[in-house]
Protein backbone atom coordinates (compact mmCIF):
# COMPACT_ATOMS: atom_id res chain seq x y z
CA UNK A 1 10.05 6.26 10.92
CA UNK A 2 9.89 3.16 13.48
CA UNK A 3 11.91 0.64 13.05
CA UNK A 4 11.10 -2.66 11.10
CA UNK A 5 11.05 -4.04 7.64
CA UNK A 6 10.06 -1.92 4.75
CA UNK A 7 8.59 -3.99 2.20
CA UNK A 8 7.43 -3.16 -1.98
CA UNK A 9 4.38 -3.08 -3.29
CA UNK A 10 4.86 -6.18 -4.69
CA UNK A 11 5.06 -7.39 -1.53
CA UNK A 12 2.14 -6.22 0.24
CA UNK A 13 -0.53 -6.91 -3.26
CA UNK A 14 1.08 -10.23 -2.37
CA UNK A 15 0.14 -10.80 1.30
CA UNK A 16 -3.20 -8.63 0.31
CA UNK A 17 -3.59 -10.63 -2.38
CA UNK A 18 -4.92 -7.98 -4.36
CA UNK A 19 -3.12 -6.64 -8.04
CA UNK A 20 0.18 -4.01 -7.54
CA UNK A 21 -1.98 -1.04 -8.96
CA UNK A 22 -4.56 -1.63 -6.35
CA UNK A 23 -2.04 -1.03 -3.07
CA UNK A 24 -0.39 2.07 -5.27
CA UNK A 25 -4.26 3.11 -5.64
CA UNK A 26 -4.06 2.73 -1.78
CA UNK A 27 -0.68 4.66 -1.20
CA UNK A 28 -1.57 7.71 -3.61
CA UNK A 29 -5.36 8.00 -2.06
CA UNK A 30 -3.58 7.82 1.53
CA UNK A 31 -5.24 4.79 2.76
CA UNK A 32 -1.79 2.85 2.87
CA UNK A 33 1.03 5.07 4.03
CA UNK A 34 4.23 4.64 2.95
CA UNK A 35 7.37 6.68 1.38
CA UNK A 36 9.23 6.74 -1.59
CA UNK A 37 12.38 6.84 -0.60
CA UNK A 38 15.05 7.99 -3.51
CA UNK A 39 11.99 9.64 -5.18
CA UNK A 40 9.55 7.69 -8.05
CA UNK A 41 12.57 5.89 -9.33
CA UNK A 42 12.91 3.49 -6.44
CA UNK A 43 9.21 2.86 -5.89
CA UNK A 44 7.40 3.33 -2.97
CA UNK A 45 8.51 1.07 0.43
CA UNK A 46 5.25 0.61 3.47
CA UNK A 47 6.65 -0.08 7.05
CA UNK A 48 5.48 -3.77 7.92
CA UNK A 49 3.79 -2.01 11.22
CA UNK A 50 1.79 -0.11 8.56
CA UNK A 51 0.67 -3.04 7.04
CA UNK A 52 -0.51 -4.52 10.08
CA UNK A 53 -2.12 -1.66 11.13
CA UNK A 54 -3.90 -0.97 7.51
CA UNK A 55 -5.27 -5.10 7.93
CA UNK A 56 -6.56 -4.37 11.48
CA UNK A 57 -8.75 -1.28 10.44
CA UNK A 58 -9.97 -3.87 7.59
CA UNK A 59 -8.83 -3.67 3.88
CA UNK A 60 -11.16 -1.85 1.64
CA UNK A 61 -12.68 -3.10 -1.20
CA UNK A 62 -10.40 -3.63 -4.14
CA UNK A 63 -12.70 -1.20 -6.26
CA UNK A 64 -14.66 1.11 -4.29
CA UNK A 65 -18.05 3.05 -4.71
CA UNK A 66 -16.94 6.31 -6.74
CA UNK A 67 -13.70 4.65 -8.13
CA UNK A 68 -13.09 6.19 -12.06
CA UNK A 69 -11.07 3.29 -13.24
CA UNK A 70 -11.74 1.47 -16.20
């Protein structure tokens, strides 16, 4: 991995300003990329270049066409 911060998922839904469950939606559908470093426990941790880059393609809708969630 590049260097640079890592930041949470509480971090990005913040500067997304979308909910927590939305960017995990994100990271488990591949959209977002990030790792989970120390396994489920620890959460999962997105390289701030990823973020950048994941803004600059355009962030999709919070609930998308298809989506089975409640």
């Amino acid at each position: 991995m590049v260097g640079g911060r890592l930041l949470t998922v509480p971090e990005v839904a913040e500067r997304v300003r979308v909910s927590e469950w939305t960017v995990r939606d994100w990271l488990r559908r591949g959209r977002l990329r990030g790792t989970r470093p120390g396994g489920t426990r620890l959460g999962w941790r997105i390289p701030e270049q990823e973020l950048e880059r994941f803004l600059e393609a355009g962030v999709p809708p919070e609930h998308g066409a298809g989506d089975d969630s409640q």
